[in-house]
Protein backbone atom coordinates (compact mmCIF):
# COMPACT_ATOMS: atom_id res chain seq x y z
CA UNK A 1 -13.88 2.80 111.71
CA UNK A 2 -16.06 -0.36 111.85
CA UNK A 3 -16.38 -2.49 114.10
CA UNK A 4 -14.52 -5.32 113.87
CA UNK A 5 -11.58 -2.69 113.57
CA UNK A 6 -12.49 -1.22 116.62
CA UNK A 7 -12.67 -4.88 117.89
CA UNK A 8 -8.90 -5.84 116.98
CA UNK A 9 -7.57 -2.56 118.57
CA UNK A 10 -9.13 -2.77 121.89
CA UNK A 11 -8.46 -6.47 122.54
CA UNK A 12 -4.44 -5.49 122.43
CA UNK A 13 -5.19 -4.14 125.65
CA UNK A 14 -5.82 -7.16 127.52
CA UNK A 15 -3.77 -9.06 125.20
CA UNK A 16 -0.92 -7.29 125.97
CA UNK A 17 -1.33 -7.32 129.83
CA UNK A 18 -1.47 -11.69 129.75
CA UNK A 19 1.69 -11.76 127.30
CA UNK A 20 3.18 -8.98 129.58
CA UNK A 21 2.72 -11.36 132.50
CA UNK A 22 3.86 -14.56 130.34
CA UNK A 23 6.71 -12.83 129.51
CA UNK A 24 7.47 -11.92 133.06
CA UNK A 25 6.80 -16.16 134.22
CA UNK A 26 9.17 -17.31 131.67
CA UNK A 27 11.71 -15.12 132.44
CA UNK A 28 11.20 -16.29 136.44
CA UNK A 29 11.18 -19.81 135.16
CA UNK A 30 13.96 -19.36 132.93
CA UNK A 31 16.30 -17.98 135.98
CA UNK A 32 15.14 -20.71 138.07
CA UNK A 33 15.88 -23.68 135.53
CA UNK A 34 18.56 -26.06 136.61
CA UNK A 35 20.56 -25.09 132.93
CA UNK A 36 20.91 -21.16 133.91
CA UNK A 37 21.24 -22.23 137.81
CA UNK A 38 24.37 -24.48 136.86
CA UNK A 39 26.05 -21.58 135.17
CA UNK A 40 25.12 -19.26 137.79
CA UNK A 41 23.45 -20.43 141.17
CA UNK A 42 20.54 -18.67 143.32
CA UNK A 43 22.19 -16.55 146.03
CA UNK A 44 18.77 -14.29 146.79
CA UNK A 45 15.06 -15.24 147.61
CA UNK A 46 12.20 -14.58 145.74
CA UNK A 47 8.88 -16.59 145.48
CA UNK A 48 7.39 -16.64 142.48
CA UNK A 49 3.97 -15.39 144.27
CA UNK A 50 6.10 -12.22 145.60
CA UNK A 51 7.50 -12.16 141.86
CA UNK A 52 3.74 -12.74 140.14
CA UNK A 53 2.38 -9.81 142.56
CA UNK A 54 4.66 -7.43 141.58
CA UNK A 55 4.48 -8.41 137.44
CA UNK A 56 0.99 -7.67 137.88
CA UNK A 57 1.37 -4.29 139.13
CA UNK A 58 4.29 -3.52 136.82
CA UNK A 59 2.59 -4.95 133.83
CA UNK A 60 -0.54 -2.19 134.14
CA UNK A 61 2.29 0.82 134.05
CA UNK A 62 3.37 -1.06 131.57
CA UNK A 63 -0.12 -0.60 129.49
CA UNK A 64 0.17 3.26 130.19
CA UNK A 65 3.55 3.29 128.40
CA UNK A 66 2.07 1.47 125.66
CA UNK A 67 -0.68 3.55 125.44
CA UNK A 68 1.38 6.86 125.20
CA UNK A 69 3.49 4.72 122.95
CA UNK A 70 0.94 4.61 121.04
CA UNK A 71 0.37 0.94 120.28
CA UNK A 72 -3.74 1.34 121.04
CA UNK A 73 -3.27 3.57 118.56
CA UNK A 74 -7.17 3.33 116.12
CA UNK A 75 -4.86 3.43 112.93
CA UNK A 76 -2.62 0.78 113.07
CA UNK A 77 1.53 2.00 111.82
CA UNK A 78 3.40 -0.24 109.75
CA UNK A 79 5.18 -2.88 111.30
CA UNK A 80 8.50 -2.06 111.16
CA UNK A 81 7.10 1.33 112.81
CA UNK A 82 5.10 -0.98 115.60
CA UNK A 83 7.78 -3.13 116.51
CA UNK A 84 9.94 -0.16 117.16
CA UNK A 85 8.12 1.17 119.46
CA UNK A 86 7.01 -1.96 121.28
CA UNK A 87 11.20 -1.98 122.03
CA UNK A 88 10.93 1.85 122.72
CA UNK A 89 8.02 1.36 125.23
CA UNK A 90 9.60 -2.33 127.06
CA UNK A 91 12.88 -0.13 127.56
CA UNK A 92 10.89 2.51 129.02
CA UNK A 93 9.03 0.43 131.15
CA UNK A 94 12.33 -1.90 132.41
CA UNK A 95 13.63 1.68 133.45
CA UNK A 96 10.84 2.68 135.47
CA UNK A 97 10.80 -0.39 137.04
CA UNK A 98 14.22 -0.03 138.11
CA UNK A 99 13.38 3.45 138.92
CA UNK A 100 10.87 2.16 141.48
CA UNK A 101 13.26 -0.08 142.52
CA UNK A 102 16.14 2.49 143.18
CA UNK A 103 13.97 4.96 145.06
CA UNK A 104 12.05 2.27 147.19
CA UNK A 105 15.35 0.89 148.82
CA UNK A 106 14.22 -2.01 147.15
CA UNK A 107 16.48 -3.02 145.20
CA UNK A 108 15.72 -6.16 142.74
CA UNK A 109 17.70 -9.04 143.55
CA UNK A 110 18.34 -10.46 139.94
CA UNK A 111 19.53 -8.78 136.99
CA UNK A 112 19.43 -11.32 134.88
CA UNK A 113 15.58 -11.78 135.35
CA UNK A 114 15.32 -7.74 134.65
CA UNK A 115 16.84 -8.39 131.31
CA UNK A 116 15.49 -11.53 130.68
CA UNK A 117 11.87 -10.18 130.95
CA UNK A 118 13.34 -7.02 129.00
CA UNK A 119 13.99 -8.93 126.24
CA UNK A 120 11.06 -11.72 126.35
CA UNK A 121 8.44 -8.58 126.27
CA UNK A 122 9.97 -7.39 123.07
CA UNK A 123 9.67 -10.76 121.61
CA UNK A 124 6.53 -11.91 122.99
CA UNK A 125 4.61 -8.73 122.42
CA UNK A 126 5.89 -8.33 118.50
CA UNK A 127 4.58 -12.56 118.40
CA UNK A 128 1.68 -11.84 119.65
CA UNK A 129 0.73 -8.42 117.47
CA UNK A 130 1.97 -10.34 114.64
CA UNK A 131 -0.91 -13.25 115.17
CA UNK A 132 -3.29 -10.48 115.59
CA UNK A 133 -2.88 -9.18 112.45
CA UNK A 134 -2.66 -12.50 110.67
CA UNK A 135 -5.91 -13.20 112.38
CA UNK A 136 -7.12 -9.95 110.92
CA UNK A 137 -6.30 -10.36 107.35
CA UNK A 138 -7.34 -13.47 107.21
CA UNK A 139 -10.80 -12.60 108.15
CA UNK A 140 -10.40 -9.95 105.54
CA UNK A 141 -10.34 -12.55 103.18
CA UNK A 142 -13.86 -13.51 104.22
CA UNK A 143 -14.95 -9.78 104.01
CA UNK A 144 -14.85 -9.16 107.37
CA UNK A 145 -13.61 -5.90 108.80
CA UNK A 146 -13.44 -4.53 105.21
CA UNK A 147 -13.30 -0.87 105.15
CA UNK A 148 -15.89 -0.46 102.08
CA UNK A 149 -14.96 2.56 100.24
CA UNK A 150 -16.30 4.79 97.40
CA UNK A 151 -13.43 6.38 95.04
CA UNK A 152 -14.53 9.88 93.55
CA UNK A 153 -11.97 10.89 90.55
CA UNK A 154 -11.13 8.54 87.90
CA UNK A 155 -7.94 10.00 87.62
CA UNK A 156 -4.42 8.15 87.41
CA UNK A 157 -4.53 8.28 91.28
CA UNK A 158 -8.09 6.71 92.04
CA UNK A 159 -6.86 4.26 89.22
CA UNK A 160 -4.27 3.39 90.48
CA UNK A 161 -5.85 3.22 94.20
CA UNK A 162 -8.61 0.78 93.33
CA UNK A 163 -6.03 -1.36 91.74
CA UNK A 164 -4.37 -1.46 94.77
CA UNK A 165 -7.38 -2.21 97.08
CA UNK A 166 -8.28 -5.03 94.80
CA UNK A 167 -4.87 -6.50 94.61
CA UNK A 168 -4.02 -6.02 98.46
CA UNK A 169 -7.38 -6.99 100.11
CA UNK A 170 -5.43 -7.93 103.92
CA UNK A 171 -5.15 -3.74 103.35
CA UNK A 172 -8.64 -4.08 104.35
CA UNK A 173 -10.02 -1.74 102.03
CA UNK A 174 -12.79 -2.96 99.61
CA UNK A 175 -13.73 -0.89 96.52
CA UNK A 176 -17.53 -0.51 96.08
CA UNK A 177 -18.17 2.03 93.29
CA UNK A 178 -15.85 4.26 91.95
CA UNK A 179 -17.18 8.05 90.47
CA UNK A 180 -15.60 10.27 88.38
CA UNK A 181 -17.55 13.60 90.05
CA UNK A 182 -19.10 14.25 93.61
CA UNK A 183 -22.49 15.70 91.90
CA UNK A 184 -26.01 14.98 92.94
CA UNK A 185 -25.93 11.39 91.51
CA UNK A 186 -23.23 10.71 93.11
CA UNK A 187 -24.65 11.53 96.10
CA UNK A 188 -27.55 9.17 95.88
CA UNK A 189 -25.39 7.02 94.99
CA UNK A 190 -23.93 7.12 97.96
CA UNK A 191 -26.81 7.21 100.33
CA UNK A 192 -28.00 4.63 99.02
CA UNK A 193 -25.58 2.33 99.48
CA UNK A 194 -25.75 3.52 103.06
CA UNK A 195 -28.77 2.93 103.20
CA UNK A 196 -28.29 -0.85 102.83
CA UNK A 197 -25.11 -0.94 105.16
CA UNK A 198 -22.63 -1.04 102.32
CA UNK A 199 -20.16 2.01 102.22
CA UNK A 200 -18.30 3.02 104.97
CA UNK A 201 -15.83 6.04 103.80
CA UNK A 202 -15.75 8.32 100.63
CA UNK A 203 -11.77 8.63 99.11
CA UNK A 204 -11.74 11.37 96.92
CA UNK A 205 -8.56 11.02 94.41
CA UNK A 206 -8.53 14.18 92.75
CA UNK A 207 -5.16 16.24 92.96
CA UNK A 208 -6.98 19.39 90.92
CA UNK A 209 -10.45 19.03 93.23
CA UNK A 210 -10.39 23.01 94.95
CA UNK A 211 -11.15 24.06 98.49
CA UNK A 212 -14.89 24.09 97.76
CA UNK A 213 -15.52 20.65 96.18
CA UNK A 214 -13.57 19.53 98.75
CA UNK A 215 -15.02 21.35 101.62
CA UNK A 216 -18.58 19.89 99.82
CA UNK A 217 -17.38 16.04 100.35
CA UNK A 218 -15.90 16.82 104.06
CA UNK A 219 -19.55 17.76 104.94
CA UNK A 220 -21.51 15.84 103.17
CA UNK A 221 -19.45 12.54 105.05
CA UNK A 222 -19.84 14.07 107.92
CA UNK A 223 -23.28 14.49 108.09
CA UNK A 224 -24.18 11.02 106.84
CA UNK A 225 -21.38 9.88 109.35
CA UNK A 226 -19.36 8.19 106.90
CA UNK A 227 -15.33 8.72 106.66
CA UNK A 228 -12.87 10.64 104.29
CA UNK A 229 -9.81 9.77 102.63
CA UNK A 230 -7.89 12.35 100.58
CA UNK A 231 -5.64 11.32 97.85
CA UNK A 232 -4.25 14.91 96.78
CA UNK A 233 -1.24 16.08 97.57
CA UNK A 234 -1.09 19.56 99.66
CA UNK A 235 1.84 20.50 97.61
CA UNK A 236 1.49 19.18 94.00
CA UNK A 237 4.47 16.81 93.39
CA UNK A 238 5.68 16.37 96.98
CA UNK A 239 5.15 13.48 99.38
CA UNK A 240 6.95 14.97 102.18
CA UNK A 241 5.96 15.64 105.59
CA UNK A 242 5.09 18.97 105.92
CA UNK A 243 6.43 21.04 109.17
CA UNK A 244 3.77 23.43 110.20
CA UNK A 245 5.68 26.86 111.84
CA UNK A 246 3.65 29.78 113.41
CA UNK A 247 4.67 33.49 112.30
CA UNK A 248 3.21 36.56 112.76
CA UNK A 249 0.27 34.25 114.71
CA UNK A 250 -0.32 32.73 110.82
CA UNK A 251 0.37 29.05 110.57
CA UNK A 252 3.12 28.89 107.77
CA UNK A 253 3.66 25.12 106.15
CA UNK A 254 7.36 24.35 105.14
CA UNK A 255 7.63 21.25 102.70
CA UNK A 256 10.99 19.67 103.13
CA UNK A 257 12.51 18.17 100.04
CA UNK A 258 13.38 14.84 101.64
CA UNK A 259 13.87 13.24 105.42
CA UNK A 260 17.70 13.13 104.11
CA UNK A 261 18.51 16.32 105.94
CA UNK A 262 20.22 17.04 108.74
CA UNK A 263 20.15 13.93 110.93
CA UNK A 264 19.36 11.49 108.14
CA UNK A 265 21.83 12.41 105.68
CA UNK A 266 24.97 11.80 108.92
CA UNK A 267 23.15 8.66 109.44
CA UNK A 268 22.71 7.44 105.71
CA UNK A 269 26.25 8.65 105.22
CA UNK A 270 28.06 6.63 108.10
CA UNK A 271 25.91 3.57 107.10
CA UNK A 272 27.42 3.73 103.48
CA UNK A 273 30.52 3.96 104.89
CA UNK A 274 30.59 0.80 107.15
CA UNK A 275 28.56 -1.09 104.41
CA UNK A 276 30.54 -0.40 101.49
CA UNK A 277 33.64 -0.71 103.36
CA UNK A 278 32.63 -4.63 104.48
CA UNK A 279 31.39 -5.33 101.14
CA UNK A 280 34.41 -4.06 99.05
CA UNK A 281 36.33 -6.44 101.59
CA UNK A 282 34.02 -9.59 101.17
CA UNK A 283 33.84 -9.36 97.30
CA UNK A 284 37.62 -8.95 96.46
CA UNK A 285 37.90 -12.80 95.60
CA UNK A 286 35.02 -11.84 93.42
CA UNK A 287 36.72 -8.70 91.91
CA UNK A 288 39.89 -10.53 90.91
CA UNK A 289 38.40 -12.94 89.13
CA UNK A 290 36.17 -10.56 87.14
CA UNK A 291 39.20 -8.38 85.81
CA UNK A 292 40.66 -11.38 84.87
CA UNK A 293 38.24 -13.07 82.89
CA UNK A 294 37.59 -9.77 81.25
CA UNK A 295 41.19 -9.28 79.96
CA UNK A 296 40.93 -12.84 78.52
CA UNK A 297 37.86 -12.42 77.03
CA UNK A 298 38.16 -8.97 75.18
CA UNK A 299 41.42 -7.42 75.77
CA UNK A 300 41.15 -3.93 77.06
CA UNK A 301 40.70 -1.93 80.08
CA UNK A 302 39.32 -3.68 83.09
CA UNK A 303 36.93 -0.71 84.12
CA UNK A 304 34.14 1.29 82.02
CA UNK A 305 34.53 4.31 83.46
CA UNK A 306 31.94 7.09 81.89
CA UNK A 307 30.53 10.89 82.91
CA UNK A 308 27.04 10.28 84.80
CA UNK A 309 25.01 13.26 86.87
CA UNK A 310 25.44 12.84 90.70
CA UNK A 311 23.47 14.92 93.40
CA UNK A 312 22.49 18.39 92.49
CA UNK A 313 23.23 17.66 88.93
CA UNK A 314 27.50 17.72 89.41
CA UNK A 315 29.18 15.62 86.92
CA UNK A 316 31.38 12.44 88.36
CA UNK A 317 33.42 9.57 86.96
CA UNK A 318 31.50 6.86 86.95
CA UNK A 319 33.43 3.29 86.82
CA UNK A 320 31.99 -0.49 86.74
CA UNK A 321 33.44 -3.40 85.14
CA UNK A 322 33.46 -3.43 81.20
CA UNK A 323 30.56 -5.95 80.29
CA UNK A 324 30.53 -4.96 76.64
CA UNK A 325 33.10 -4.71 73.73
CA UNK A 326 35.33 -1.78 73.51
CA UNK A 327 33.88 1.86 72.72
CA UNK A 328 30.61 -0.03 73.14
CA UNK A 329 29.00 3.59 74.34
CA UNK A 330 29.80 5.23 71.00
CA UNK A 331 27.39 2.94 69.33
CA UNK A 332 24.52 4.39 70.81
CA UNK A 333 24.71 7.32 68.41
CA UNK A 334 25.39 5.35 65.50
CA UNK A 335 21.85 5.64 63.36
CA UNK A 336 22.64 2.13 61.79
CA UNK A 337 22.88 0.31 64.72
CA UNK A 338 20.16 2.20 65.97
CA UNK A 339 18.40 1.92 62.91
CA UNK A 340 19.32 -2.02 62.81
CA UNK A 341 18.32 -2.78 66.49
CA UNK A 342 15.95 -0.09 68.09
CA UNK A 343 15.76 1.46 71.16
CA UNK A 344 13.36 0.44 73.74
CA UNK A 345 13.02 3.61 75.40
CA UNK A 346 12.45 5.59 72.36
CA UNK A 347 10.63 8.80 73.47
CA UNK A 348 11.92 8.60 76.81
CA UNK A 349 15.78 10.32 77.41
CA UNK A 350 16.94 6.59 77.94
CA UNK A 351 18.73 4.01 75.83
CA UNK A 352 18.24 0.64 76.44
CA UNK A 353 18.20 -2.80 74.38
CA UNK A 354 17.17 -6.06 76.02
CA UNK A 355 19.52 -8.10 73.86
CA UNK A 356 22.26 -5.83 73.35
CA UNK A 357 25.04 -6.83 70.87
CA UNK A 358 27.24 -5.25 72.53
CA UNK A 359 27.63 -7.10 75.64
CA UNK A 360 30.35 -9.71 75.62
CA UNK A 361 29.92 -13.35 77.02
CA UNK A 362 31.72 -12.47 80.38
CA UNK A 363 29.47 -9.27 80.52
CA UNK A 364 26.26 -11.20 80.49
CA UNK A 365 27.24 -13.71 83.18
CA UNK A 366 28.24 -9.98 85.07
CA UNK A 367 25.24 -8.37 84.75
CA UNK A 368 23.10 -11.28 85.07
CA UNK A 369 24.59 -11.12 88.59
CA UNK A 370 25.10 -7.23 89.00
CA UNK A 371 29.32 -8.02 89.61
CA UNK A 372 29.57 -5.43 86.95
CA UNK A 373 28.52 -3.20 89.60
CA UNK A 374 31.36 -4.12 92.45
CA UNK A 375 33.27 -1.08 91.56
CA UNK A 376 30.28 1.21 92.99
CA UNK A 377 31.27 0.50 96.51
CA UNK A 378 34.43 2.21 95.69
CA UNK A 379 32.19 5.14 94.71
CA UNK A 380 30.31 4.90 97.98
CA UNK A 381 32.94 4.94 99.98
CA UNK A 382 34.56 8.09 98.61
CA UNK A 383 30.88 9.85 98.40
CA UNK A 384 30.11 10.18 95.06
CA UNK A 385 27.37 7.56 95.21
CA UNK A 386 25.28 6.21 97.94
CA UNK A 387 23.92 2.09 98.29
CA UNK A 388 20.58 2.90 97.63
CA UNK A 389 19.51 5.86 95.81
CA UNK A 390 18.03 6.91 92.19
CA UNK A 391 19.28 4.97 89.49
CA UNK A 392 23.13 7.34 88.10
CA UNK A 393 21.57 8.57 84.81
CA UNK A 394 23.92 9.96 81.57
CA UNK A 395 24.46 14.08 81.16
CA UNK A 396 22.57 13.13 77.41
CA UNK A 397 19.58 11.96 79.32
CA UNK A 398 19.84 14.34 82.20
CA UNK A 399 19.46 17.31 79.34
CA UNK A 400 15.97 15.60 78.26
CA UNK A 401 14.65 15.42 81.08
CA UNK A 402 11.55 17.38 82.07
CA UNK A 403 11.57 19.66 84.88
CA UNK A 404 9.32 16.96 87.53
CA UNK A 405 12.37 14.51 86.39
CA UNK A 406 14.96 16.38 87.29
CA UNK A 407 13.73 16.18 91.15
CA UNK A 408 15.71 12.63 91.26
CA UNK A 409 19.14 14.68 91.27
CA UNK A 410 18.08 15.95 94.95
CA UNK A 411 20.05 12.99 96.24
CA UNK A 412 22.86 11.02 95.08
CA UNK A 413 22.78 8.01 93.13
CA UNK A 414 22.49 4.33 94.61
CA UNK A 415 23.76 1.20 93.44
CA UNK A 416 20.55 -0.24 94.14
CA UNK A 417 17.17 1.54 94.63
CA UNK A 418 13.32 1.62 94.73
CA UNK A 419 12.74 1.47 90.80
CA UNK A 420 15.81 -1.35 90.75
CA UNK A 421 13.84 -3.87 93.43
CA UNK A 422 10.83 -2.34 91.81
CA UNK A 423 11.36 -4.00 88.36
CA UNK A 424 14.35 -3.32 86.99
CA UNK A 425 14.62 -2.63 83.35
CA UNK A 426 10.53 -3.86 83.19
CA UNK A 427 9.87 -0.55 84.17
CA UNK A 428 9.25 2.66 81.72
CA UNK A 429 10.85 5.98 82.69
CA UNK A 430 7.96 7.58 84.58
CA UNK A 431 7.43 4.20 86.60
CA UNK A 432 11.11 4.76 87.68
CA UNK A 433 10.98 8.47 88.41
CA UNK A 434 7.78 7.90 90.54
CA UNK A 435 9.36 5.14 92.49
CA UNK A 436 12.69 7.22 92.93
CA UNK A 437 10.80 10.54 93.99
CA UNK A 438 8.78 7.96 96.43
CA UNK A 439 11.95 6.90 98.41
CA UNK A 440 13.53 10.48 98.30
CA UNK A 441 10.08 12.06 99.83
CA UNK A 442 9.58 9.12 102.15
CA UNK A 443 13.24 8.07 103.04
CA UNK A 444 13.66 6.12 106.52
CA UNK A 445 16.54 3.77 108.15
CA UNK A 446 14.06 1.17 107.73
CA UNK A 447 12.89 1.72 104.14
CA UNK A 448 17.15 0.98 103.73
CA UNK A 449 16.38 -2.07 105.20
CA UNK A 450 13.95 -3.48 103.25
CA UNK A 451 15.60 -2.37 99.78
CA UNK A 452 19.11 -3.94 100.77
CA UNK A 453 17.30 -7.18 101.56
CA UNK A 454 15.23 -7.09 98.42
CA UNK A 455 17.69 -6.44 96.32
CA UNK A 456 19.79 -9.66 96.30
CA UNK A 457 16.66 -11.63 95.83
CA UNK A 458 15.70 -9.67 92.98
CA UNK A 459 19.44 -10.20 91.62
CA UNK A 460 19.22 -13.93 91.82
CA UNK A 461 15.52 -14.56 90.19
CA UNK A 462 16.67 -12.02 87.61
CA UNK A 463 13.45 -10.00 87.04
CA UNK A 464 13.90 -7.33 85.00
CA UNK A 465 17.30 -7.85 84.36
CA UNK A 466 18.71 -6.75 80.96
């Protein structure tokens, strides 16, 4: 950790305490205003130094809530993770101040300046960590507080690391050399760019390094004081958190196939349900009009309904809204319009074409909007699909796939999912299975989140449509 890092995570600490107290002022001002004392006038007394005494105090337990929080934590989480707790930790501290309160026989006069500064410390404190860290990628940008990093193992992984680094520098990671072994050149290498101040961790990104190599680099770093990153997985092929158990006094590591158990698949389930439910009853206008446009267009049924693989590989109807001609699926074994018009995912156990023949006029404008897929909501709501989720893939494809493929069938299908907001039909088949086995090892309410919202933009610029 350098030192402007170190920098950034111990000023929070006073940071926090002055927007704690800010927080605290404007909700005091803000129940003293003439606007909220119109609505409701002052009955109690209360000077504000009385007030500002006591926000001191309760603002420093607040910093010990925070700091078991852990929001000083040296590794900063992910926003969405930081923010959460910042509401966790303000709604712990509002209840020990009422605690306090309650068992001093002093009881606080105003409730609405208990929520009030509830509520401002949440938005105050997520403000002000948000500035931070704009103030700290910015100075990224002028490499300072780069991380400087050497990557050993030019394999798809370090690759695909340093490509990263370079592309993301507000990560503040900076790639300064990149080795495909950790042998004895390497290691000059590496002391002597320490020598002139210019690495500052080693990343090894080797999923086949063994215990010994391994063991080798751990040393080596941590004689020369430098830190290590680990790319490889502990489990080949699994993402997942492990949970460590003790039995028989031997520590025993359990790799879960996704968070989606127990708890998380009730709580993806009922969200389906309430989503799919509101959306089914805010596009109807939209469904009517589709069904009838498609009748006029190209008589036939309304609905393409066709056998794809759900969770755990079970078979289910699968129904959307007919965007191509009539028996449009049989052509795709047909070896003259194969033969006449390709397939872009020859090789792969996908059949795709970017300007398919067989879509009709009303089936573009569909797709080009993803109405065809309005019927999937139905599919939601009875279970057989879920809103977000691996792309629903055809039993011909399914009984191509390789065994590392087939992990996608652990869950059910989504109408929308990481490889969909990830690119769409830009993406080859092992971009998509590595982006679905991504969400189903690192599933969370708030990854949800961010997919749902990306997905409509995605929708409307069109990228990788087909």
């Amino acid at each position: 950790m350098n030192r402007a890092n170190l920098f950034f995570t111990a000023v929070l600490v006073p940071l926090d305490f002055i927007t704690l107290i800010a927080a605290a002022t404007a909700a005091y001002s803000l129940r003293f205003s003439e606007s909220i004392q119109g609505i409701r006038p002052i009955i109690f007394e209360l000077s504000f130094q009385q007030y500002f005494d006591a926000a001191i105090s309760f603002s420093l337990v607040w910093l010990l809530i925070f700091a078991l929080a852990g929001l000083y934590a040296v590794r900063p989480h992910r926003l969405a993770v930081e923010a959460t707790r910042v509401l966790l930790a303000c709604s712990a501290g509002i209840a020990v101040v009422l605690a306090i309160a309650f068992f001093s026989r002093e009881l606080f006069d105003s409730r609405f300046i208990v929520i009030a500064v509830w509520v401002l410390a949440v938005i105050f404190i997520v403000i002000e960590r948000l500035l931070v860290r704009a103030i700290q990628r910015s100075l990224r940008r002028y490499g300072i507080g780069m991380q400087r990093v050497l990557i050993i193992g030019k394999t798809k992984s370090g690759q695909a690391l340093r490509k990263y680094f370079e592309a993301y520098p507000r990560l503040g990671y900076e790639v300064i050399g990149h080795a495909a072994l950790f042998n004895e050149s390497t290691k000059d290498k590496i002391l002597a760019l320490k020598k002139r101040e210019m690495v500052d961790m080693v990343l090894l990104a080797n999923g086949d390094a063994d215990r010994k190599e391994v063991q080798e680099i751990k040393t080596f770093t941590d004689i020369e004081h430098l830190g290590f990153l680990y790319s490889a997985e502990l489990v080949p092929g699994s993402g997942a958190r492990p949970i460590v158990h003790t039995l028989a006094g031997q520590p025993v590591i359990e790799i879960p196939k996704t968070p989606l158990d127990g708890w998380g698949a009730i709580y993806k389930r009922a969200f389906d349900i309430i989503v799919s439910l509101i959306l089914i009853i805010l596009t109807l206008p939209i469904q009517l009009i589709a069904a009838i446009a498609i009748i006029i267009e190209n008589p036939g049924p309304i609905l393409f309904v066709h056998k794809r693989v759900g969770q755990g590989g079970r078979i289910y109807n699968h129904a959307k809204f007919r965007s191509m001609i009539k028996d449009a699926h049989k052509y795709r074994f047909d070896p003259d319009f194969i033969k006449k018009y390709g397939n872009e995912r020859e090789g792969t156990p996908l059949f795709k074409l970017e300007h398919d023949p067989r879509i009709t006029r009303v089936g573009a404008i569909m797709r080009k909007l993803s109405i065809d897929e309005i019927p999937e909501f139905y599919m939601v709501l009875f279970g057989k699909m879920s809103l977000i989720g691996p792309r629903p893939h055809l039993p011909g494809e399914v009984e191509q796939y390789k065994d590392q493929h087939k992990r996608v069938l652990t869950i059910k299908p989504g109408i929308t999912g990481m490889a969909q907001v990830g690119g769409r039909a830009d993406l080859n088949f092992d971009e998509e299975v590595r982006l679905d086995m991504h969400y189903i090892e690192n599933w969370s309410p708030w990854l949800d989140l961010v997919i749902l919202i990306k997905t409509p933009l995605v929708v409307f610029f069109g990228r990788g449509a087909y």
